[in-house]
N, C-alpha and C. Protein backbone atom coordinates (compact mmCIF):
# COMPACT_ATOMS: atom_id res chain seq x y z
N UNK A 1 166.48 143.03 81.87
CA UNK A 1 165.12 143.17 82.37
C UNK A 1 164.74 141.86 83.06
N UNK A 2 163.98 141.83 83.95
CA UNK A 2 163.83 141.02 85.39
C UNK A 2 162.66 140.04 84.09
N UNK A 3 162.79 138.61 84.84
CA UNK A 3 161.23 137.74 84.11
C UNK A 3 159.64 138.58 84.36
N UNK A 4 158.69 138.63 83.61
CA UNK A 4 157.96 138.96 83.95
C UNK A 4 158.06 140.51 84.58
N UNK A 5 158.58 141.11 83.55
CA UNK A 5 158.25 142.05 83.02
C UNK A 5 157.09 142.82 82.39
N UNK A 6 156.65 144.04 83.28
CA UNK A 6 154.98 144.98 82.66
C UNK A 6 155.40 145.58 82.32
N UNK A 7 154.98 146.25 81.33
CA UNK A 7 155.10 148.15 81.41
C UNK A 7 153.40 148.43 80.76
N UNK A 8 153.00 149.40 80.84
CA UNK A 8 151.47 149.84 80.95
C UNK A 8 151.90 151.79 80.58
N UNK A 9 150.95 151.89 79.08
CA UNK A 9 150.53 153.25 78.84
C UNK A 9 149.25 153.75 78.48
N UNK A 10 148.78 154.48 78.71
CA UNK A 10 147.10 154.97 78.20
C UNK A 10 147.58 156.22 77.22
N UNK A 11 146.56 155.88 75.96
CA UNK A 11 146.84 156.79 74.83
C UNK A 11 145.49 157.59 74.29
N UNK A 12 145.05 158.66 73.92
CA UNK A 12 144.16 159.32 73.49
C UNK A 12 144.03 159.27 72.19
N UNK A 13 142.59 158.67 71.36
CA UNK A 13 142.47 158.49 70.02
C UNK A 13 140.96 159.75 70.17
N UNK A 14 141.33 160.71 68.82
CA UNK A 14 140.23 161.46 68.86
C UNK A 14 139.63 160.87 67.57
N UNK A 15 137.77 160.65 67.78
CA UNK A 15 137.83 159.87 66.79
C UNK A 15 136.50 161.12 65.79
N UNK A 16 136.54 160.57 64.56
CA UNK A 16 135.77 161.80 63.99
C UNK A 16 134.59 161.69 64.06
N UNK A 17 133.90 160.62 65.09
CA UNK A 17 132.56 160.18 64.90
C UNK A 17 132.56 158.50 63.87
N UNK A 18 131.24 158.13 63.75
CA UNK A 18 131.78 156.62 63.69
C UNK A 18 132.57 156.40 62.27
N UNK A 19 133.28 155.31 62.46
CA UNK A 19 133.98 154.55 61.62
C UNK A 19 134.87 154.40 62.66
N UNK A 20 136.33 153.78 61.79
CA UNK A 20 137.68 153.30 61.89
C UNK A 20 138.73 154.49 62.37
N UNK A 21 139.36 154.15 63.65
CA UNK A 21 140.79 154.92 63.30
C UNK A 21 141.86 153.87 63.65
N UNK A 22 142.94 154.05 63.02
CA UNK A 22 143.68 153.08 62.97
C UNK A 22 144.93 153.04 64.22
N UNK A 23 145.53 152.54 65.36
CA UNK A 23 146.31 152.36 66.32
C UNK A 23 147.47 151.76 66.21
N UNK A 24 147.68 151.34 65.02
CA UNK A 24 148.43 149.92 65.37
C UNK A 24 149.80 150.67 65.86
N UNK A 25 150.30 151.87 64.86
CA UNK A 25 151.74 152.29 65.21
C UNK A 25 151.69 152.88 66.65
N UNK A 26 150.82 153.23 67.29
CA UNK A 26 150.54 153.65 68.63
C UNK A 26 151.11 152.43 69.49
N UNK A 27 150.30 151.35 69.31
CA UNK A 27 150.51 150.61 70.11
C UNK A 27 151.49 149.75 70.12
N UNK A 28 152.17 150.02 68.67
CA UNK A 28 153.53 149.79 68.57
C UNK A 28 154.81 150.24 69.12
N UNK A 29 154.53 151.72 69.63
CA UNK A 29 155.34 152.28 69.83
C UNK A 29 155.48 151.91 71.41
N UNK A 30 154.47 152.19 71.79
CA UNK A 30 154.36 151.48 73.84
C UNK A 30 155.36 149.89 73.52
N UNK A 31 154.89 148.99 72.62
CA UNK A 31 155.99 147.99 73.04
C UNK A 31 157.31 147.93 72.97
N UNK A 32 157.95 149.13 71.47
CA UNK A 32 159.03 149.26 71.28
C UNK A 32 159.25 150.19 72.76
N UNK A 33 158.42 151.00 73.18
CA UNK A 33 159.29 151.40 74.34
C UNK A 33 159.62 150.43 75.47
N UNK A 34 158.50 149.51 75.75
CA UNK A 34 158.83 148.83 76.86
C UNK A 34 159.79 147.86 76.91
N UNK A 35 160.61 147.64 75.85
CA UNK A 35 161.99 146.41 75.49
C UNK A 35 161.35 144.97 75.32
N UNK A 36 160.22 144.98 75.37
CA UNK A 36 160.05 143.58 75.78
C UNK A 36 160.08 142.88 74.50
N UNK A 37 161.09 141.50 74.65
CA UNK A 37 161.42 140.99 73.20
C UNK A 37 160.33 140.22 72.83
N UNK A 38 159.89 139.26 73.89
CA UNK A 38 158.69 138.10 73.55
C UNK A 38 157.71 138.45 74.85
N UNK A 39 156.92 137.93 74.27
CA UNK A 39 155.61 138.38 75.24
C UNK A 39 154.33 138.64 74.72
N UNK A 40 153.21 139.20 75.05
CA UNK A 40 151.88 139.50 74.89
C UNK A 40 151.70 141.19 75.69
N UNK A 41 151.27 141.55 73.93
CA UNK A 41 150.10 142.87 74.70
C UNK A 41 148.83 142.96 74.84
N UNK A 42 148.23 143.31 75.78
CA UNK A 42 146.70 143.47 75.74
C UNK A 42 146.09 144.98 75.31
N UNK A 43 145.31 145.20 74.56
CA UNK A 43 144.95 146.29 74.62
C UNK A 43 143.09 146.27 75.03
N UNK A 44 142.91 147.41 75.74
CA UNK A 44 141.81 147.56 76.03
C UNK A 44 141.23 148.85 76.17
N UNK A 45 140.02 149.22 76.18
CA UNK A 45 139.73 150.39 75.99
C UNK A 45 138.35 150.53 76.95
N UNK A 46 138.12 151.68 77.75
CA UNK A 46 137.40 151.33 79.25
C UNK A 46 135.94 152.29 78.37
N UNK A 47 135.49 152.05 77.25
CA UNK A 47 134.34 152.67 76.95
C UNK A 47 133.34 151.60 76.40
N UNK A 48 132.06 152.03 76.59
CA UNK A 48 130.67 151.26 76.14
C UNK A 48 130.16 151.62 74.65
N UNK A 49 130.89 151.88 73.90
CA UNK A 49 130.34 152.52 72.93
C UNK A 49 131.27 152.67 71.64
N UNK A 50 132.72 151.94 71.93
CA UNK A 50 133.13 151.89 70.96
C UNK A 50 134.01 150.60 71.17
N UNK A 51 134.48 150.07 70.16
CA UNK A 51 135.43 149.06 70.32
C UNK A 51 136.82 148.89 69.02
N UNK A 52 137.75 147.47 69.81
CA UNK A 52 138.88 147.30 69.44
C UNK A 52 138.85 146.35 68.18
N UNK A 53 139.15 145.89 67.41
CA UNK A 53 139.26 144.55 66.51
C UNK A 53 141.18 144.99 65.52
N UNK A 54 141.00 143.65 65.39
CA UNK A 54 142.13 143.18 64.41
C UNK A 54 141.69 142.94 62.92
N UNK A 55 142.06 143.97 62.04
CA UNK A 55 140.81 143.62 60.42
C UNK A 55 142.07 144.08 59.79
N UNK A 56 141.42 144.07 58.57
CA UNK A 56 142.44 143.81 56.88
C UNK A 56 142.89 145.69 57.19
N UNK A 57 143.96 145.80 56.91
CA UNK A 57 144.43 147.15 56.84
C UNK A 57 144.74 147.26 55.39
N UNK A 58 144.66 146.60 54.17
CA UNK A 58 145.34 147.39 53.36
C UNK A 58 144.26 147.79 52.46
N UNK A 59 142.81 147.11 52.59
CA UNK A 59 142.12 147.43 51.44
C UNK A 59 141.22 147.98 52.55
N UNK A 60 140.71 149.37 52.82
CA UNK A 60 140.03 150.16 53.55
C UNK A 60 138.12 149.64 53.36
N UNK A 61 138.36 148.82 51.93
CA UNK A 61 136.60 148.63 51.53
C UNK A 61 136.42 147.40 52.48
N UNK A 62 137.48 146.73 53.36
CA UNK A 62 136.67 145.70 54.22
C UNK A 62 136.13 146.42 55.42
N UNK A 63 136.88 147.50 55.76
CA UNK A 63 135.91 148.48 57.19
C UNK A 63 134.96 148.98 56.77
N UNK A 64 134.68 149.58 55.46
CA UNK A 64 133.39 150.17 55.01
C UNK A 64 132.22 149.16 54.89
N UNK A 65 132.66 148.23 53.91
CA UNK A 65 131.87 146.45 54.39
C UNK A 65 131.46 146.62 55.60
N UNK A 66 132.62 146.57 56.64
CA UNK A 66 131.62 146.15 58.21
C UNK A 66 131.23 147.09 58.71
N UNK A 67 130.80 147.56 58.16
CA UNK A 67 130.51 149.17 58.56
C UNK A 67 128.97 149.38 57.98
N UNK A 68 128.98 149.17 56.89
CA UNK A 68 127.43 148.75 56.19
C UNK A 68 126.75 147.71 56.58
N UNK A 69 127.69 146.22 56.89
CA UNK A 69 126.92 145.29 57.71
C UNK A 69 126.08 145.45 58.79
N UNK A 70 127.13 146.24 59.86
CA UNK A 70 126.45 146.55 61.44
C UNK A 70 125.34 147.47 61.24
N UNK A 71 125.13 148.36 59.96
CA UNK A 71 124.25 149.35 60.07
C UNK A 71 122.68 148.44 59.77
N UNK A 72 123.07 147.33 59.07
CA UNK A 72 121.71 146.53 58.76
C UNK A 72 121.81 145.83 59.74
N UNK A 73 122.94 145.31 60.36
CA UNK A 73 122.60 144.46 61.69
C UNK A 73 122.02 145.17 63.07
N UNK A 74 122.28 146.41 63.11
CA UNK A 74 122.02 147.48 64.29
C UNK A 74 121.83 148.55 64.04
N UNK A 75 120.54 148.71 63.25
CA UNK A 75 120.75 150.25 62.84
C UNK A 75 120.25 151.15 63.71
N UNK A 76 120.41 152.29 63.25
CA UNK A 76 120.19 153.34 64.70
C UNK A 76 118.90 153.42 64.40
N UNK A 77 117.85 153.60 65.66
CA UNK A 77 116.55 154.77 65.90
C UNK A 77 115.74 153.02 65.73
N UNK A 78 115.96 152.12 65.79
CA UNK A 78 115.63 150.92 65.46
C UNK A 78 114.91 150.70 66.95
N UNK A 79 113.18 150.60 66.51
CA UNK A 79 112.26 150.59 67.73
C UNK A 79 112.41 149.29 68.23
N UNK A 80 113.15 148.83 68.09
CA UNK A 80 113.74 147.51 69.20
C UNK A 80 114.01 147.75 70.31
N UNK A 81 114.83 148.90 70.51
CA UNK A 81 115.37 149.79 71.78
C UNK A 81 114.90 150.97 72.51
N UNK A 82 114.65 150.77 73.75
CA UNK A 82 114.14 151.37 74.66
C UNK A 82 114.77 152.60 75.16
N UNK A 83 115.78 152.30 75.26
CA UNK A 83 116.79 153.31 76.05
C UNK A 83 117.85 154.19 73.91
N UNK A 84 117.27 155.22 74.81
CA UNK A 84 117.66 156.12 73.46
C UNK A 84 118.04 157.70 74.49
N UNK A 85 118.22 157.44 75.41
CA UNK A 85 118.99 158.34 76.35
C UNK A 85 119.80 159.27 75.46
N UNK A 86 120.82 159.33 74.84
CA UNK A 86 122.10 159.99 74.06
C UNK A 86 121.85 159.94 72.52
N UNK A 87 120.33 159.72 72.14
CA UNK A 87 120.28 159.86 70.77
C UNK A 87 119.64 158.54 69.95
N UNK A 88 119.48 158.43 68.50
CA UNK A 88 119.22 157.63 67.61
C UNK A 88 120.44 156.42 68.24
N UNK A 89 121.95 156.73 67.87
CA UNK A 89 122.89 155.89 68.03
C UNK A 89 123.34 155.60 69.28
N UNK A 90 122.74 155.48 70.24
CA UNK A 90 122.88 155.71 71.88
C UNK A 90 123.24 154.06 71.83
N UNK A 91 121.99 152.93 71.94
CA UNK A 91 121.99 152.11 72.06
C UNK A 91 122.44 150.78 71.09
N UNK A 92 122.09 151.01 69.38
CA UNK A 92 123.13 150.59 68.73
C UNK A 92 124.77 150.56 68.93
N UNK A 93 125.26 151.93 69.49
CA UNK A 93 126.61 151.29 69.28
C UNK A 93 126.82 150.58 71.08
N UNK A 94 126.13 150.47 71.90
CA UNK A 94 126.29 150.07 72.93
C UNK A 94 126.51 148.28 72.36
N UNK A 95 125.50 148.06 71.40
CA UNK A 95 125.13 146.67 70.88
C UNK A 95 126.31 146.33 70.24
N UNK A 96 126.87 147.27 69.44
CA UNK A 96 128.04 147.16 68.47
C UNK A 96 129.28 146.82 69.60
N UNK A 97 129.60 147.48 70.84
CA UNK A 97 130.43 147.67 71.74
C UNK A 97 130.55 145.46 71.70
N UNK A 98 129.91 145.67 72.61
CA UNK A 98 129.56 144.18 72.94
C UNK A 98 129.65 143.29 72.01
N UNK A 99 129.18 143.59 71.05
CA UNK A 99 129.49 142.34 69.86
C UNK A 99 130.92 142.11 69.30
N UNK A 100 131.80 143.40 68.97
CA UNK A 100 132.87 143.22 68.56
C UNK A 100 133.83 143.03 69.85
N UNK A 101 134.20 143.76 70.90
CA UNK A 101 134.63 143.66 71.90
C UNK A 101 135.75 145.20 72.56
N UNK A 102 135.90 145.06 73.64
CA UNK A 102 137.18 146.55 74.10
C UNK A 102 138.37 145.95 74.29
N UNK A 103 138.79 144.70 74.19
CA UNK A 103 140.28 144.12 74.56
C UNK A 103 140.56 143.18 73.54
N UNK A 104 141.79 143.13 73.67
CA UNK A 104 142.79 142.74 72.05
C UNK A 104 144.02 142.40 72.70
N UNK A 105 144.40 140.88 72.78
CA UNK A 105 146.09 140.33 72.75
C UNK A 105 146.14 139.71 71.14
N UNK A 106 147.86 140.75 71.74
CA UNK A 106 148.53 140.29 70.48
C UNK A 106 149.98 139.94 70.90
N UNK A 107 150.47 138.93 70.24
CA UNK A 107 152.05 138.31 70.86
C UNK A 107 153.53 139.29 70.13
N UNK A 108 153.96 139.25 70.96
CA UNK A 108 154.93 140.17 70.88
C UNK A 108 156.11 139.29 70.41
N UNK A 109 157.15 139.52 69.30
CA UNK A 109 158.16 138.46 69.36
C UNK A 109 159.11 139.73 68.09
N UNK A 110 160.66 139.41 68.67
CA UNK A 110 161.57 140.30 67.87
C UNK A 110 161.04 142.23 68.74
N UNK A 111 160.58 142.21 69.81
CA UNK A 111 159.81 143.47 70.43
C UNK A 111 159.40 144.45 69.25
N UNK A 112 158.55 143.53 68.91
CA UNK A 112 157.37 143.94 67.56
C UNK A 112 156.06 143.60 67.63
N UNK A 113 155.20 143.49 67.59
CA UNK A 113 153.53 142.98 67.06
C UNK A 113 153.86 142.19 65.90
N UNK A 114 153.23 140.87 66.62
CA UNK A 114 153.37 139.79 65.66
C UNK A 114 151.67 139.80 65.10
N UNK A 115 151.72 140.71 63.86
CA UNK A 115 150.70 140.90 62.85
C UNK A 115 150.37 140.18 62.14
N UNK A 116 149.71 139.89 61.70
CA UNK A 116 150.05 139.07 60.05
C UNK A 116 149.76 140.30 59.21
N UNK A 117 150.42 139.47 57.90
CA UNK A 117 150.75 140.86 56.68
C UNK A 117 149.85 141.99 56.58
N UNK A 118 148.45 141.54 56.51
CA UNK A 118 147.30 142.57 56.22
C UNK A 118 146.40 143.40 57.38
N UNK A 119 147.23 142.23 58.72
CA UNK A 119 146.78 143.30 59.88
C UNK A 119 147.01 144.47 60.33
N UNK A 120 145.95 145.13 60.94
CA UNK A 120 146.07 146.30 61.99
C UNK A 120 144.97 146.50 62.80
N UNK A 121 145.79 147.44 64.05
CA UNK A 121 144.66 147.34 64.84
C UNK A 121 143.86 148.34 64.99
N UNK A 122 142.35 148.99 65.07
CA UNK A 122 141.72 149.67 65.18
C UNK A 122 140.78 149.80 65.90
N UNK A 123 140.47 151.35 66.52
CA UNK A 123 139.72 151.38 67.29
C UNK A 123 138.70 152.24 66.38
N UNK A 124 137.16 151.22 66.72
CA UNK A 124 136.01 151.56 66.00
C UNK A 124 135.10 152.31 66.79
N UNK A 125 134.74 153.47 66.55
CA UNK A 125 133.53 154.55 66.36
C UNK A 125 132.48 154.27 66.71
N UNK A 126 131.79 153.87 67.44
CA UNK A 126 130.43 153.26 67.17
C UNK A 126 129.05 154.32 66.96
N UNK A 127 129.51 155.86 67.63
CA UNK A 127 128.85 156.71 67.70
C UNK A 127 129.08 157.49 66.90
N UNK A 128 127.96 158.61 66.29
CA UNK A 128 128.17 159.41 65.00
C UNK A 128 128.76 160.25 65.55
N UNK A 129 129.28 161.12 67.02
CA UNK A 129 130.23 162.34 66.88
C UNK A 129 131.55 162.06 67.18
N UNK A 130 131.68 162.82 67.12
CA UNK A 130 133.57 162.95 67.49
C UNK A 130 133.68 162.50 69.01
N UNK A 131 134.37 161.97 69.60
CA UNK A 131 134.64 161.17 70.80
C UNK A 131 136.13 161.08 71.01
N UNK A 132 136.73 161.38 72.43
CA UNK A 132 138.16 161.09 73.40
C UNK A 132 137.91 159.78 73.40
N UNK A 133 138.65 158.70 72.77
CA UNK A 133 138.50 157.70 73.96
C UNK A 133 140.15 157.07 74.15
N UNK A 134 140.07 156.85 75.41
CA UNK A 134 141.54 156.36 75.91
C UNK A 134 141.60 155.15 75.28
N UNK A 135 143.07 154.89 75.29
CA UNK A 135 143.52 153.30 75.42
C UNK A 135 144.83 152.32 76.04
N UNK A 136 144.35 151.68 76.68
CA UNK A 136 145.44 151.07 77.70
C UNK A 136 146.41 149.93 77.00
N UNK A 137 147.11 150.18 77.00
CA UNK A 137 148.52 148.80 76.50
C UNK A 137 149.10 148.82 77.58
N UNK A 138 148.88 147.33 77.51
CA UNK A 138 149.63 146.62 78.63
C UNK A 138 150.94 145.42 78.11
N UNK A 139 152.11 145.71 78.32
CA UNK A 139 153.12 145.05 77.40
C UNK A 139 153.54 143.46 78.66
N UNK A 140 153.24 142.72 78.91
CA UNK A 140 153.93 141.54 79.35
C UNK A 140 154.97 140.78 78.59
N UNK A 141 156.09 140.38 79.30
CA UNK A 141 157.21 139.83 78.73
C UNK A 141 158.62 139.80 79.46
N UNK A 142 159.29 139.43 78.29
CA UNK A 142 161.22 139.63 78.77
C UNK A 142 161.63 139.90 77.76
């Protein structure tokens, strides 16, 4: 494989409405396909309303934690917000979007995700229904 090496896939997460779904073997699998031994993936996700993070995968009560946090930090129907266009949770998870973020590098080495032990990656819900949302991996490397 040539230096500087891409390969690029978009993946469909159906999500059940808000919380956590978990990606990591997804986006594992785009790097094991793309060969790339060392390098960086980016992942990103082209929506306003939900986002990416890197959190504890083995004990599920730290997503429920941030999950109860954001609801006191942003709760829905919260007359702070003007624009309620799509509901109570319209503009909270827009807030949630932005705060946590839609893009995620992670270094690639042994053409694996260099995790640490308790990581994974997930894409978070921000809205109470069920939602398509894509996601782009982008594998750079050799």
């Amino acid at each position: 494989m040539p230096a500087g090496y891409v390969a690029q896939s978009t993946f469909v997460v159906h999500t059940p409405g808000r919380g956590f779904s978990e990606i990591t073997e997804a986006v594992g699998q785009v790097v094991v396909a793309s060969h790339v031994q060392t390098g960086i993936v980016n992942i990103f996700t082209a929506h306003t309303s939900c986002s990416l993070l890197l959190g504890e995968s083995a004990d599920p009560t730290v997503r429920e934690d941030l999950e109860r946090w954001f609801a006191r930090a942003v709760p829905d129907g919260d007359a702070l917000f003007r624009r309620a266009a799509e509901g109570p949770d319209d503009m909270p998870a827009h807030v949630r979007s932005i705060l946590t973020g839609v893009n995620l590098s992670v270094p690639v080495h042994g053409g694996r995700l260099l995790l640490g032990s308790w990581q994974g990656v997930y894409l978070w819900e921000h809205r109470t229904d069920p939602h398509q949302r894509k996601v782009t991996v982008t594998v750079l490397g050799h």
